[in-house]
Protein backbone atom coordinates (compact mmCIF):
# COMPACT_ATOMS: atom_id res chain seq x y z
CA UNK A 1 21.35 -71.97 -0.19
CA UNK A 2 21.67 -72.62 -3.70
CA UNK A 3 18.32 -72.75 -5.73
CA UNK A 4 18.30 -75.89 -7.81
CA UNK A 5 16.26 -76.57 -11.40
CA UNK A 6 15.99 -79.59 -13.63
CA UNK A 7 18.17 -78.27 -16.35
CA UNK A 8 17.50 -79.74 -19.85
CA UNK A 9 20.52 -78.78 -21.17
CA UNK A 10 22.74 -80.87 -18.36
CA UNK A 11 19.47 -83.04 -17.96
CA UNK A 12 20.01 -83.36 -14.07
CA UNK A 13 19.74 -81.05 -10.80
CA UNK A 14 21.98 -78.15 -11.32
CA UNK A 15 22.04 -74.20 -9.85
CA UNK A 16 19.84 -71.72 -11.25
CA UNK A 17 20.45 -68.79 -12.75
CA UNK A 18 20.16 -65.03 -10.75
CA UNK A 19 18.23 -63.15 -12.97
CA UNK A 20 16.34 -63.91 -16.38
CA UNK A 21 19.30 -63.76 -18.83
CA UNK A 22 17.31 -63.35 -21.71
CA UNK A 23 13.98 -61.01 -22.44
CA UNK A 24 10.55 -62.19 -23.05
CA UNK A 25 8.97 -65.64 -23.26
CA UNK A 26 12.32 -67.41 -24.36
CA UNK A 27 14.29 -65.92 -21.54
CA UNK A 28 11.25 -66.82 -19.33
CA UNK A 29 11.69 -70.41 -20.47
CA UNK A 30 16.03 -70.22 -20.47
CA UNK A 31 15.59 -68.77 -16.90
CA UNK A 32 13.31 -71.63 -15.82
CA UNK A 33 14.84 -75.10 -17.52
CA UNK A 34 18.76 -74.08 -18.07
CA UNK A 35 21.12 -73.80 -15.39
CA UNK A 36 23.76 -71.34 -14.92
CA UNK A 37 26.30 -73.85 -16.16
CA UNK A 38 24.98 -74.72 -19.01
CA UNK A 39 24.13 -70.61 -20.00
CA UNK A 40 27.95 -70.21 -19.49
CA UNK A 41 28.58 -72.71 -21.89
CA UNK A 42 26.34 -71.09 -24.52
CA UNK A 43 28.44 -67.66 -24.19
CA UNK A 44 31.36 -69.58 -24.77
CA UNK A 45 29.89 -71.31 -27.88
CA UNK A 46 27.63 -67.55 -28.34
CA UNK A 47 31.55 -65.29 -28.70
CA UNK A 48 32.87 -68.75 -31.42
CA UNK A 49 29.67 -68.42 -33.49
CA UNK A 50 30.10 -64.28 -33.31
CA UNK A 51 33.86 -64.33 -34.02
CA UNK A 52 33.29 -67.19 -37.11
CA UNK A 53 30.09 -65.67 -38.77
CA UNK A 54 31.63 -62.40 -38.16
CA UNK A 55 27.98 -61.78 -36.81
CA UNK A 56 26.89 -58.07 -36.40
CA UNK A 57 24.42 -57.33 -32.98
CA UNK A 58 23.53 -54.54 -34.57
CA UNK A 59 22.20 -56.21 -37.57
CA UNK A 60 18.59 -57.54 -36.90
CA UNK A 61 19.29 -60.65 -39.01
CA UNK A 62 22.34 -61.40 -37.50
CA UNK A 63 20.52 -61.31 -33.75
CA UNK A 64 17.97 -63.36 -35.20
CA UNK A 65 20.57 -66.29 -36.38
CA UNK A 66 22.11 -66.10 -33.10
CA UNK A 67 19.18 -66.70 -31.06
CA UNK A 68 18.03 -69.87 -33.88
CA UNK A 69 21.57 -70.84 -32.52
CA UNK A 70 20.53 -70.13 -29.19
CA UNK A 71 17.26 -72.35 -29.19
CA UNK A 72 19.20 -75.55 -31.34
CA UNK A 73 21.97 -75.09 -28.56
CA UNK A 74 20.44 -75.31 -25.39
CA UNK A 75 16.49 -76.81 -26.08
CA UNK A 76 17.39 -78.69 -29.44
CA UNK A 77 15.03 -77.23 -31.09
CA UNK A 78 14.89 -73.91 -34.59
């Protein structure tokens, strides 16, 4: 049986995600409030913002802009 969560994002009943996606408290709260619909959506929007910026993971400020991204995507919020 699917587990179901309130997800923000969708803002109704959807799946939850398998594992935490993300590390630490933000992945805590991603894992608990966004479904795995709505986390699919943000790697789709995650590989348009990489490809545009021409973003660099390797590059500490570059993670950081993602994950501002991240947080304005799915909770609407810096």
């Amino acid at each position: 049986m699917n587990r179901l969560i309130f997800c923000v994002f969708l803002k109704k009943e959807s799946e939850k995600q398998d594992f935490q996606p993300y590390p630490g408290e933000l992945g805590k709260k991603i894992y608990n409030k966004i479904s795995k619909i709505a986390w699919n959506k943000w790697i789709s929007r995650q590989t348009i913002l990489i490809n545009e910026k021409k973003l660099n993971m390797f590059n500490q400020s570059d993670r950081k802009i993602l994950e501002t991204q991240m947080k304005l995507f799915l909770f609407k919020e810096k």
